[in-house]
Protein backbone atom coordinates (compact mmCIF):
# COMPACT_ATOMS: atom_id res chain seq x y z
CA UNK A 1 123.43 12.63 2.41
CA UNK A 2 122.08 12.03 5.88
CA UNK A 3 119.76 8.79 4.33
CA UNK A 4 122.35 7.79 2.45
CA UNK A 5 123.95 7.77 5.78
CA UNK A 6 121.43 5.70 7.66
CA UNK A 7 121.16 3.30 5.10
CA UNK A 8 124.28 1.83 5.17
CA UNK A 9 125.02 2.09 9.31
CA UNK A 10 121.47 -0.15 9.23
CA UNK A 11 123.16 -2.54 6.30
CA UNK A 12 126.00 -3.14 8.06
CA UNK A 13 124.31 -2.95 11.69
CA UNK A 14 122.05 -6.06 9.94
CA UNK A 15 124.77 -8.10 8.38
CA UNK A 16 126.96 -8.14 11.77
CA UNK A 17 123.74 -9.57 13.57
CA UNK A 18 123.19 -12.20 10.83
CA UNK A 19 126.98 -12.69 11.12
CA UNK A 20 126.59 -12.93 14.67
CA UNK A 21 123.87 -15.19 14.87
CA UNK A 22 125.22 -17.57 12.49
CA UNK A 23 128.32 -18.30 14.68
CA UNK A 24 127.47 -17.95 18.43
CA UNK A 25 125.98 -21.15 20.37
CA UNK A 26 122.77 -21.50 21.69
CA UNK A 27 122.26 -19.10 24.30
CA UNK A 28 125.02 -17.04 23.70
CA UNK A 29 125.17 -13.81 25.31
CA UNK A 30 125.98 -10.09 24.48
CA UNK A 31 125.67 -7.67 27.29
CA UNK A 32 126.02 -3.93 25.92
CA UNK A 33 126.13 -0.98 28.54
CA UNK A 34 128.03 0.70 31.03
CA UNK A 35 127.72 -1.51 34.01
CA UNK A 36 130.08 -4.73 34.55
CA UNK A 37 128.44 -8.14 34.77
CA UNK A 38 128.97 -10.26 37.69
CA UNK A 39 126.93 -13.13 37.24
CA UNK A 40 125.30 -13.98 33.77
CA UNK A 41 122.61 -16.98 33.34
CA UNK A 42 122.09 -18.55 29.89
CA UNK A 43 118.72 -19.19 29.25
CA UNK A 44 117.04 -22.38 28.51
CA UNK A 45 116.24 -23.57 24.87
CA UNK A 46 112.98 -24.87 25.78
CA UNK A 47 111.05 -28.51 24.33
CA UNK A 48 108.90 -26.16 22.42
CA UNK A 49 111.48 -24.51 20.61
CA UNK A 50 113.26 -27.63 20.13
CA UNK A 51 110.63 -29.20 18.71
CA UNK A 52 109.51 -25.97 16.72
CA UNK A 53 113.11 -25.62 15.82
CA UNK A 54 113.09 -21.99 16.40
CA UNK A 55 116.01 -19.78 16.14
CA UNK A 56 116.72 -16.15 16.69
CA UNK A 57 118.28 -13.38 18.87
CA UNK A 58 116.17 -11.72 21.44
CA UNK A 59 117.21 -8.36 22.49
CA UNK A 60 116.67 -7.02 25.87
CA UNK A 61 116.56 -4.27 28.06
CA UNK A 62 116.48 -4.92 31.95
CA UNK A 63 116.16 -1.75 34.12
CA UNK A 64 119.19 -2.55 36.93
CA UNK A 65 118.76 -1.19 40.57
CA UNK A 66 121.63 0.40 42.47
CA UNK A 67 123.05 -3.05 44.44
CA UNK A 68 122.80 -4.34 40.81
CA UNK A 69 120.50 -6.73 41.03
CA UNK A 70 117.58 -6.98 37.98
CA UNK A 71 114.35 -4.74 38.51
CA UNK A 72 112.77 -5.23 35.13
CA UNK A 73 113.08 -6.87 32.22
CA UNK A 74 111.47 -5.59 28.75
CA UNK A 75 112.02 -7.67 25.76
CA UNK A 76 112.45 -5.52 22.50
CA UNK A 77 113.02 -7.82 19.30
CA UNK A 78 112.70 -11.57 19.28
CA UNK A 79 110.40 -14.85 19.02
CA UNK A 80 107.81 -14.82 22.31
CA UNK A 81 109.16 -18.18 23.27
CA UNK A 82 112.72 -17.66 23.21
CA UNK A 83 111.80 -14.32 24.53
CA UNK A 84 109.99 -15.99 27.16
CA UNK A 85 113.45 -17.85 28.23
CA UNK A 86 115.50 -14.95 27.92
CA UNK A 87 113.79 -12.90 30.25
CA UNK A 88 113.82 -16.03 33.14
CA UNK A 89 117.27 -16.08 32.59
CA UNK A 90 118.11 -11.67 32.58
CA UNK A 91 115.95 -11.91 35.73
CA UNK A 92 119.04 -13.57 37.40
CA UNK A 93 121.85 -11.44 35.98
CA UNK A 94 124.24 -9.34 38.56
CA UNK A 95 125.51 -6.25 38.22
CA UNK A 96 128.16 -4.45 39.58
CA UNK A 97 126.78 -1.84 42.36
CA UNK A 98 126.06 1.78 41.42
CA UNK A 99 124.78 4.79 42.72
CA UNK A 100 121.89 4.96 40.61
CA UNK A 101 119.71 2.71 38.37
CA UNK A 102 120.50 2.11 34.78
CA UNK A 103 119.07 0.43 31.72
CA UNK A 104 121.24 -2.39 30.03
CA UNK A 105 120.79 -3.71 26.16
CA UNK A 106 121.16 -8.10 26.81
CA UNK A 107 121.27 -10.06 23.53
CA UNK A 108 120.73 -13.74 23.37
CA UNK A 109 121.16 -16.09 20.25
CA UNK A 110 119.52 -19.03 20.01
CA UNK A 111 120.79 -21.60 17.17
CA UNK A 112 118.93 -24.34 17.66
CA UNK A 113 121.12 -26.46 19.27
């Protein structure tokens, strides 16, 4: 029951990111956590991947101090080089000040264009 379970949250979990990839424009952004966003920075589709005509998301966690400014920046899923211009541009994100440091997910697609 349990499997059965899993299986189909990761299904569906893997068709709305195909879904999601198909139809957002390059650099699009998904921020998922509890802090707000204050200043996002869409990354750069580099010559390399233009010419390499590389696509994907790259998923993200940044580690966000308290005045909400980006400490650190771990890329979990992606290409290296769109990865690469992902993390440049999370570096720059602002967050809404808190009283303690979080971790936020960041998503970026990357469609080519």
């Amino acid at each position: 029951m349990v499997n059965e379970l899993k299986k189909a949250v990761w299904s569906g979990t893997v068709a709305l990111s195909l879904i999601a990839s198909m139809s957002w424009p390059a650099g699009a952004q998904e921020s998922g956590g509890s802090r707000k966003v204050v200043r996002r920075v869409t990354p750069v589709y580099s010559e390399l991947a233009k010419k390499s005509r590389l696509v994907g998301v790259v998923k993200l966690n940044v580690t966000v101090a308290q005045d909400g400014s980006v400490k650190a920046v771990r890329t979990i899923g992606g290409n290296a080089v769109l990865a690469a211009s992902a993390e440049q541009a999370a570096r720059q994100w602002k967050y809404e000040p808190l009283k303690k440091e979080t971790t936020e997910a960041i998503a970026f697609s990357f469609n080519g264009e």
